[in-house]
Protein backbone atom coordinates (compact mmCIF):
# COMPACT_ATOMS: atom_id res chain seq x y z
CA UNK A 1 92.29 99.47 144.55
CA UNK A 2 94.71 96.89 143.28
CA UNK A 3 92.52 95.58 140.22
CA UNK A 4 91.54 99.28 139.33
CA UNK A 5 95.81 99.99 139.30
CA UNK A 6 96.40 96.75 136.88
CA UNK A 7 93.39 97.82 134.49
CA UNK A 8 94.89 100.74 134.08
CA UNK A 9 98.28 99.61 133.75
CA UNK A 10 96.69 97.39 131.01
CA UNK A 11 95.97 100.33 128.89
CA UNK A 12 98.82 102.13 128.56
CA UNK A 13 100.72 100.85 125.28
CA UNK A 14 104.62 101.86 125.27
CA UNK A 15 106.09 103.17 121.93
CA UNK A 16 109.40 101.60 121.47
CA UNK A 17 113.03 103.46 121.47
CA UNK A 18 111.30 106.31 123.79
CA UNK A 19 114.23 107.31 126.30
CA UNK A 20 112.68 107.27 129.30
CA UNK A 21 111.32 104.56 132.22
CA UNK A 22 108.27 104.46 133.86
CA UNK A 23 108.28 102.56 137.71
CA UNK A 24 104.85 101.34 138.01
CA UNK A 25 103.67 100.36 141.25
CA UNK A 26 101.08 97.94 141.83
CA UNK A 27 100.32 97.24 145.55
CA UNK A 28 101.87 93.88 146.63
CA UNK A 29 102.89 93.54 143.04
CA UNK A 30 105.94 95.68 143.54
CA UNK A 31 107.20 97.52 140.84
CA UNK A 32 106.58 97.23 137.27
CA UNK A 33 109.89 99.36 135.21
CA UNK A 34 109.27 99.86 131.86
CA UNK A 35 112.51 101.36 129.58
């Protein structure tokens, strides 16, 4: 489900400088990119 996708999303902490990008998608949210 949507909520269940953005609780998740909520937990994942991002250590800066990493070289890559995440594309998170999140139903009508669209797309979350992380660098």
């Amino acid at each position: 489900s949507k909520t269940t996708s953005i609780n998740i999303s909520l937990l994942i902490k991002i250590p800066e400088g990493l070289p890559f990008t995440i594309d998170w998608h999140i139903g009508d949210l669209g797309t979350i990119k992380i660098r």
